[in-house]
Protein backbone atom coordinates (compact mmCIF):
# COMPACT_ATOMS: atom_id res chain seq x y z
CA UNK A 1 -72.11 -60.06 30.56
CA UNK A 2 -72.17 -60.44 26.92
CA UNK A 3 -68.14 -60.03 25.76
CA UNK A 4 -69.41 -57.08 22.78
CA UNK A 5 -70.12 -55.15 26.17
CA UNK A 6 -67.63 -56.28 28.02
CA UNK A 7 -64.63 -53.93 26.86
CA UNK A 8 -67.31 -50.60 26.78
CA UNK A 9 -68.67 -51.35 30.37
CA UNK A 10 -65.19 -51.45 31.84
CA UNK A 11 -63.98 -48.25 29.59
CA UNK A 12 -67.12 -46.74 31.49
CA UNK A 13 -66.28 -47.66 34.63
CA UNK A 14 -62.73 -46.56 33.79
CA UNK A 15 -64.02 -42.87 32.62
CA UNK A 16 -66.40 -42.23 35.09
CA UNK A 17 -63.86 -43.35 37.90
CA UNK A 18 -61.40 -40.80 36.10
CA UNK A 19 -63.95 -38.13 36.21
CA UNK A 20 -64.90 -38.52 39.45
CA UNK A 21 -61.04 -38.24 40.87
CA UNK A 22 -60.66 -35.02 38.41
CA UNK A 23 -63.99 -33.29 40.04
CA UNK A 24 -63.31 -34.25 43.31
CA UNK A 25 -59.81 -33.09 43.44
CA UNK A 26 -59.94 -29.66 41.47
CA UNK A 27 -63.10 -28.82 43.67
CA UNK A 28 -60.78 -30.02 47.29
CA UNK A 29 -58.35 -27.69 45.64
CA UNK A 30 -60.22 -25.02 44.66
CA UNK A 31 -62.36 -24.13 47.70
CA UNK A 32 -59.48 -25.61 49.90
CA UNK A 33 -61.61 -28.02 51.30
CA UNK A 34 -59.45 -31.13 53.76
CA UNK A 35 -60.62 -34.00 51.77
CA UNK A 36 -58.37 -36.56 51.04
CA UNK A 37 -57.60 -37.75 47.80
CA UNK A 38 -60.21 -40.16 46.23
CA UNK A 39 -57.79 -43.17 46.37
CA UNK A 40 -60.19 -45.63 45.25
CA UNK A 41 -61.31 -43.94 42.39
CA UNK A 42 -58.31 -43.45 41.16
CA UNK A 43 -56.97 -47.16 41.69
CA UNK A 44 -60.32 -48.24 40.23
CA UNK A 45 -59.84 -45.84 36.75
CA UNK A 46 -56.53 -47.15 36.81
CA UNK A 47 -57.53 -50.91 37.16
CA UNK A 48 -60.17 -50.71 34.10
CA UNK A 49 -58.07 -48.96 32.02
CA UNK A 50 -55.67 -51.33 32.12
CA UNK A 51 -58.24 -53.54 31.49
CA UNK A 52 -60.15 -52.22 29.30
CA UNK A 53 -56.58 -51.37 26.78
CA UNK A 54 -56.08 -54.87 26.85
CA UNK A 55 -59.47 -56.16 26.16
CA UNK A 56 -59.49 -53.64 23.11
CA UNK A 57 -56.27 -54.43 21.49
CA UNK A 58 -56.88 -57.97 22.23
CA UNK A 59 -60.41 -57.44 20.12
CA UNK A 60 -58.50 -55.68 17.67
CA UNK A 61 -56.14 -58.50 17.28
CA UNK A 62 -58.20 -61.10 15.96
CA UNK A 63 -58.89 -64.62 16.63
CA UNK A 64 -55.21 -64.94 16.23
CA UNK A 65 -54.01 -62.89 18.96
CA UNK A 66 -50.35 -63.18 20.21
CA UNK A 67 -48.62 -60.93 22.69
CA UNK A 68 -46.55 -59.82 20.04
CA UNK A 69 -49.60 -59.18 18.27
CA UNK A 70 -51.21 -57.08 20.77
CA UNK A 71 -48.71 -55.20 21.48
CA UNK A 72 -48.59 -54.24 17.96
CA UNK A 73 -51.63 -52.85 17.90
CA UNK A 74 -51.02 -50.61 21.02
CA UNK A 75 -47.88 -48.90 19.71
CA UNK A 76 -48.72 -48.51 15.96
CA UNK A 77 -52.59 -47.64 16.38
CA UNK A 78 -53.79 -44.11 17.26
CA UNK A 79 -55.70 -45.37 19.63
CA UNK A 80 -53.46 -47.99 20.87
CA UNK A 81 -51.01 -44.89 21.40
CA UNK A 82 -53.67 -43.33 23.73
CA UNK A 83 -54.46 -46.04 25.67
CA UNK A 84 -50.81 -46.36 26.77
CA UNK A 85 -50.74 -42.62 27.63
CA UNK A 86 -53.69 -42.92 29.62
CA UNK A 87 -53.11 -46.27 31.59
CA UNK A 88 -49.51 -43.71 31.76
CA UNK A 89 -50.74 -40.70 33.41
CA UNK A 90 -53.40 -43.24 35.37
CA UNK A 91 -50.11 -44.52 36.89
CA UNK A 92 -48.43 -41.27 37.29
CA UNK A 93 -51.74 -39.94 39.66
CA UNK A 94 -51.45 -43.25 41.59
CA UNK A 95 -48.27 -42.86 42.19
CA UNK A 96 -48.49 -39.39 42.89
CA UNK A 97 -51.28 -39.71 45.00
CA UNK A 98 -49.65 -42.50 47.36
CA UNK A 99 -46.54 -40.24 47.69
CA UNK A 100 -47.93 -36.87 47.82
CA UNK A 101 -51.83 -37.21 48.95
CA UNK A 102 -51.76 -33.28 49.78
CA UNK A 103 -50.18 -31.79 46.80
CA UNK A 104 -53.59 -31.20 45.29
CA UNK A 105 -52.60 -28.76 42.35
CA UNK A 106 -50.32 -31.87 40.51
CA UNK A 107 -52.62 -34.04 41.87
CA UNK A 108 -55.51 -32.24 39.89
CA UNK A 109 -53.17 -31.60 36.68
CA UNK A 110 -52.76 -35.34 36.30
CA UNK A 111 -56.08 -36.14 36.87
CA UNK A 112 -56.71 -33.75 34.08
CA UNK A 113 -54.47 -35.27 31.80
CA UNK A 114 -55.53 -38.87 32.66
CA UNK A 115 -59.12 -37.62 31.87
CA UNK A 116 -58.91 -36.08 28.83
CA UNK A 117 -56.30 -38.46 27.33
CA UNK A 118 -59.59 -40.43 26.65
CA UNK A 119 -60.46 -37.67 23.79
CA UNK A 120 -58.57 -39.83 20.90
CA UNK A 121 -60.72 -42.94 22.64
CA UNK A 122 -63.78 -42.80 20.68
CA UNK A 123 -65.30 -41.39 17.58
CA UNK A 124 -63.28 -38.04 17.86
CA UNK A 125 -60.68 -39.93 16.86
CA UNK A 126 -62.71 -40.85 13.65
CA UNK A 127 -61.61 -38.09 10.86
CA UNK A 128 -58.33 -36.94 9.85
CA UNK A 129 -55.92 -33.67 9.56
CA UNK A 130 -57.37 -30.42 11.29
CA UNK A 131 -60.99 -32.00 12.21
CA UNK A 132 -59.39 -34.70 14.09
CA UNK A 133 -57.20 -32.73 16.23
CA UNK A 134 -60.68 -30.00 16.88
CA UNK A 135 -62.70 -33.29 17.10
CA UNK A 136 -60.46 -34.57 20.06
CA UNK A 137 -59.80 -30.93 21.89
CA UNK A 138 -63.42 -30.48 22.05
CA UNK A 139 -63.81 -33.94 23.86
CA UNK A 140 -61.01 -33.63 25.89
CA UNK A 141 -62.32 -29.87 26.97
CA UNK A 142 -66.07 -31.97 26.84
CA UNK A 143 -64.50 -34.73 29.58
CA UNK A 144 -63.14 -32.20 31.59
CA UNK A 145 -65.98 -29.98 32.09
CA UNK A 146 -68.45 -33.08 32.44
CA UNK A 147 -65.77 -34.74 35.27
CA UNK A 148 -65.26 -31.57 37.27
CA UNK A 149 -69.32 -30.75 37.67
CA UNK A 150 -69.49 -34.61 38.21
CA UNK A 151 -66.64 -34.91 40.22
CA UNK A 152 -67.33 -31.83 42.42
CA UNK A 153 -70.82 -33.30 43.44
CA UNK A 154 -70.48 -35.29 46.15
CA UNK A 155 -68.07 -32.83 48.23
CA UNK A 156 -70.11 -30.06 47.11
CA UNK A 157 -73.32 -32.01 49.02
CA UNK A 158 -71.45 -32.74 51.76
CA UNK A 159 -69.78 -29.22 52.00
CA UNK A 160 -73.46 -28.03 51.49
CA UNK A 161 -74.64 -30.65 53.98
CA UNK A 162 -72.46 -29.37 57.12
CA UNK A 163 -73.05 -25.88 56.59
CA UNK A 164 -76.78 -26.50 57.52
C-alpha cells in the first residue's frame, strides 16, 4: 500500500469498526436482543486508531520527527486533541466492555462518544468560530446516524433471519 493511503485506510478501518460497535450495541439494547458485545470490533477501532493517530501526527511532523515532536503535535493541534479523546473513549469502551459486557446502555454511550469524537477528524474541522463547532455537530450527529443503521444491520438480518 502506497504510505499517502496508508494513514486514511486505517482511519477507515478505524471508523467503520467504531460504527459498527455503536449500531450493533444501541440496536442489542434497544430491542433487548442477547447479543454479546462486538468485542472485536471494538478492539479492532481501537487498534487503528491508535494507529492511525500516530501515523497522522507522525505525517504531520515532518521528515524530522522526534517523539517529542509528535507528541507536540497531538496536544497543541485541534486535531491532535481529538485523536487523543478518541483513542480515550476507544479505551474507555474496551475496558468497559471486558468488565461489564452486559451493561449495554454505557456500553452504547461510549460507543457513541468514541464515534462521533471523529467529527473534528476531517474537513469539519476546517473553518473557524460558530461554523466550526455546527460543521463538527452535524458530523458527529452524521456518524452517529450512519453507524447505528450500519451497525444495526447485521443483528437486524439475523433477528429477521430466525423469525422466519
Amino acid at each position: 500500500m502506497e504510505p499517502d493511503l496508508a494513514a486514511p485506510a486505517i482511519r477507515l478501518i478505524a471508523i467503520g469498526a467504531a460504527m459498527f460497535a455503536f449500531g450493533s450495541l444501541l440496536f442489542a439494547e434497544l430491542t433487548k436482543t442477547d447479543a454479546p458485545p462486538p468485542r472485536a470490533a471494538i478492539a479492532i477501532s481501537l487498534a487503528a486508531s491508535i494507529l492511525a493517530a500516530l501515523i497522522w501526527a507522525a505525517e504531520v511532523a515532518g521528515p524530522l520527527m522526534s517523539l517529542q515532536r509528535v507528541a507536540h503535535v497531538l496536544s497543541v493541534t485541534l486535531i491532535g486533541k481529538a485523536w487523543l479523546f478518541h483513542v480515550g473513549a476507544a479505551a474507555a469502551l474496551a475496558a468497559c466492555a471486558l468488565r461489564w459486557p452486559r451493561r449495554r446502555r454505557l456500553l452504547s454511550a461510549l460507543a457513541a462518544l468514541s464515534l462521533s469524537s471523529f467529527a473534528p477528524i476531517g474537513h469539519a474541522a476546517a473553518s473557524d468560530g460558530a461554523a466550526q463547532v455546527i460543521r463538527i455537530l452535524i458530523q458527529a450527529i452524521h456518524l452517529l446516524g450512519a453507524g447505528f443503521w450500519l451497525g444495526a444491520l447485521p443483528l437486524l438480518v439475523r433477528r429477521l433471519a430466525a423469525g422466519a
